[in-house]
Protein backbone atom coordinates (compact mmCIF):
# COMPACT_ATOMS: atom_id res chain seq x y z
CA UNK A 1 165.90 -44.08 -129.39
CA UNK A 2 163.79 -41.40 -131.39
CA UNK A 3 160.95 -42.04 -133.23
CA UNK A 4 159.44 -39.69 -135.30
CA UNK A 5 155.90 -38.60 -134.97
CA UNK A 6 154.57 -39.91 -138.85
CA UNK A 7 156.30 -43.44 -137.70
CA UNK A 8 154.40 -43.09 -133.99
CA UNK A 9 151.25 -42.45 -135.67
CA UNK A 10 151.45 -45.52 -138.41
CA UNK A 11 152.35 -47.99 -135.31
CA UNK A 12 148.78 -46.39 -134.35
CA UNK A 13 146.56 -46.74 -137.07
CA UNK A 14 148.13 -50.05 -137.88
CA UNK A 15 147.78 -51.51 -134.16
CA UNK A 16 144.23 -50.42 -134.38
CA UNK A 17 141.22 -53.00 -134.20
CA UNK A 18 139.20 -51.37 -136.84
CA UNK A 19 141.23 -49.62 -139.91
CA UNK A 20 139.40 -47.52 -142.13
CA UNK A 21 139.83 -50.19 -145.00
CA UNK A 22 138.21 -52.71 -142.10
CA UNK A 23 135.55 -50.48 -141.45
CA UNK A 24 134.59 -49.31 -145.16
CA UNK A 25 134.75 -53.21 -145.66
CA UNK A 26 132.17 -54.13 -143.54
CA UNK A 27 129.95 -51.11 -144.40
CA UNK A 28 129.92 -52.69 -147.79
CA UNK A 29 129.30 -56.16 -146.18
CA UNK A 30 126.25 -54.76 -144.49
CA UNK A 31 124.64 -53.12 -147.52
CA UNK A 32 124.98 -55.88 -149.91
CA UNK A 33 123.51 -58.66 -147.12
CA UNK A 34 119.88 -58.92 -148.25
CA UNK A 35 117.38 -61.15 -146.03
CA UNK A 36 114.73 -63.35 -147.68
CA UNK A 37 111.99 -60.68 -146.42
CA UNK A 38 113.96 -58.06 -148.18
CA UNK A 39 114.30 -60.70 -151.39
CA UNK A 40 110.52 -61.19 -151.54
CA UNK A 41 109.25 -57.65 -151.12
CA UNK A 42 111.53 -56.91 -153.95
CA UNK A 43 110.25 -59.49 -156.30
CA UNK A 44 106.39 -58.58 -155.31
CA UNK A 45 107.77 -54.91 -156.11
CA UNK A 46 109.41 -55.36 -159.17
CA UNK A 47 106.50 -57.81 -161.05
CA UNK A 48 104.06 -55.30 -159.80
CA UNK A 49 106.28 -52.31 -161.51
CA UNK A 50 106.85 -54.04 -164.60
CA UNK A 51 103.10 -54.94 -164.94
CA UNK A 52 102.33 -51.25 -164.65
CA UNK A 53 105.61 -50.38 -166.70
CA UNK A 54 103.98 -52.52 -169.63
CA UNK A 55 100.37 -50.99 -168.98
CA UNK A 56 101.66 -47.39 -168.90
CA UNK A 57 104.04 -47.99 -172.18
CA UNK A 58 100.47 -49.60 -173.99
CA UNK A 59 98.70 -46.62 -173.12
CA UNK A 60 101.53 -44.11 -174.39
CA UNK A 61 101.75 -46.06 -177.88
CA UNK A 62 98.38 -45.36 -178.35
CA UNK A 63 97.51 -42.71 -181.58
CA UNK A 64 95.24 -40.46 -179.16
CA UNK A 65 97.79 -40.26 -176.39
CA UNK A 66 100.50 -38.62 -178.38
CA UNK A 67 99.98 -34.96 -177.44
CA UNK A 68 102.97 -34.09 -175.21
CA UNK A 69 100.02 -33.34 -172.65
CA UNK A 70 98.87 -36.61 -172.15
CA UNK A 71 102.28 -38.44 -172.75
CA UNK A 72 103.36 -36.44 -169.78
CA UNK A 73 100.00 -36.84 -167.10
CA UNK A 74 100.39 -40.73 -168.45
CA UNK A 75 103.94 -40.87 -167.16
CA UNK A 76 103.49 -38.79 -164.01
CA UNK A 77 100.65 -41.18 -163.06
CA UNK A 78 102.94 -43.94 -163.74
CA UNK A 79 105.50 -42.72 -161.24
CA UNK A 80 103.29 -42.54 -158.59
CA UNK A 81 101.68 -45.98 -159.11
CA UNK A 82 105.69 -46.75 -158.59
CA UNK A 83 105.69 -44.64 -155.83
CA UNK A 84 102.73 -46.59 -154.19
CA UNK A 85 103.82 -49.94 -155.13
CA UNK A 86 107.19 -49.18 -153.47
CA UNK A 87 105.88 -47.73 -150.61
CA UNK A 88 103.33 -50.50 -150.19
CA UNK A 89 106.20 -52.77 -150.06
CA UNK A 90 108.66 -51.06 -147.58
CA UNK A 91 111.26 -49.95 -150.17
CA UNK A 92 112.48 -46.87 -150.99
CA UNK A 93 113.46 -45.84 -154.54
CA UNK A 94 117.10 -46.05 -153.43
CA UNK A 95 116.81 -49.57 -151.63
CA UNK A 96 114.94 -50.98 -155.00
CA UNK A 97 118.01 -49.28 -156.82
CA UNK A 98 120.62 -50.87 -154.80
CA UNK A 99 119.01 -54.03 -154.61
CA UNK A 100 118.72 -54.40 -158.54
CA UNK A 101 122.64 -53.47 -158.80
CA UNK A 102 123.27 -56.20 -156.09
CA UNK A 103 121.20 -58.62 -158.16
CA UNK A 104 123.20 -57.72 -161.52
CA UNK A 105 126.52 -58.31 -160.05
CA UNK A 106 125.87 -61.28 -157.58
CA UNK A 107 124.77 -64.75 -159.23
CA UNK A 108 123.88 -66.05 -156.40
CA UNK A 109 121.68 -63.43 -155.58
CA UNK A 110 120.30 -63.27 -159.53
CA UNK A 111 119.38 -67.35 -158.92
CA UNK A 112 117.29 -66.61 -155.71
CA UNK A 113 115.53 -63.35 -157.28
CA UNK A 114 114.82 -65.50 -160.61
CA UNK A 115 113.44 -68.50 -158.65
CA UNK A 116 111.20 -66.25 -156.26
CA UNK A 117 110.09 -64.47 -159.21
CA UNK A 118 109.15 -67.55 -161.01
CA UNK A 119 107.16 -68.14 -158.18
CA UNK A 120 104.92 -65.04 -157.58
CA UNK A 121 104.93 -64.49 -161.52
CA UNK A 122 101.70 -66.44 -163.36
CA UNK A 123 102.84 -68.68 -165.83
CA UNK A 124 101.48 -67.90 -169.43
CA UNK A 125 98.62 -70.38 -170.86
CA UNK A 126 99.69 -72.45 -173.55
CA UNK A 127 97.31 -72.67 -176.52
């Protein structure tokens, strides 16, 4: 009986314990698995970005800030307060990145980052 080589090599990759498709599968597995350490540092990262987000946008709406100068040192020290704040909590810009896509397309995900966020977040007084 003859078998041609494309045939042999087919038998192969389909006998084999790990096919590409496997492999690329649980690569994506991996990176989308996010630990309750990895949950938290996020959250304590993103409320401390957004407070500095809304502190840095105050001071850039402000009349004496306008000069393309100061609009630009304003947003450069911005960035590295990010960088800081990231750094401070073992992230790198990618990770935070990746994590925030994960959160927009998993609800379970969303639920746990909402409720831990609730939690480190101060509530506002009421009047």
């Amino acid at each position: 009986m003859r078998v041609s080589l494309g045939v042999f090599v087919l038998a192969i990759l389909g006998l084999s314990p790990v096919t590409p498709a496997a492999a690329q599968a649980t690569a994506q597995r991996a990176d989308t698995t996010i630990g309750e350490a990895q949950i938290t540092a996020y959250v304590k990262a993103y409320a401390a970005i957004a407070s500095e987000r809304d502190k840095a946008h105050a001071e850039l709406a402000l009349p004496r800030n306008k000069t393309d100068e100061i609009q630009r040192e304003l947003r450069e020290k911005l960035q590295k307060q990010i960088d800081q704040i990231l750094k401070a909590n073992d992230l790198t810009h990618e990770r935070f990145e990746r994590i925030t896509y994960l959160i927009s397309v998993d609800a379970e995900l969303r639920r746990n980052f909402e409720q831990s966020l609730a939690r480190v977040t101060p509530k506002p007084e009421s009047r």
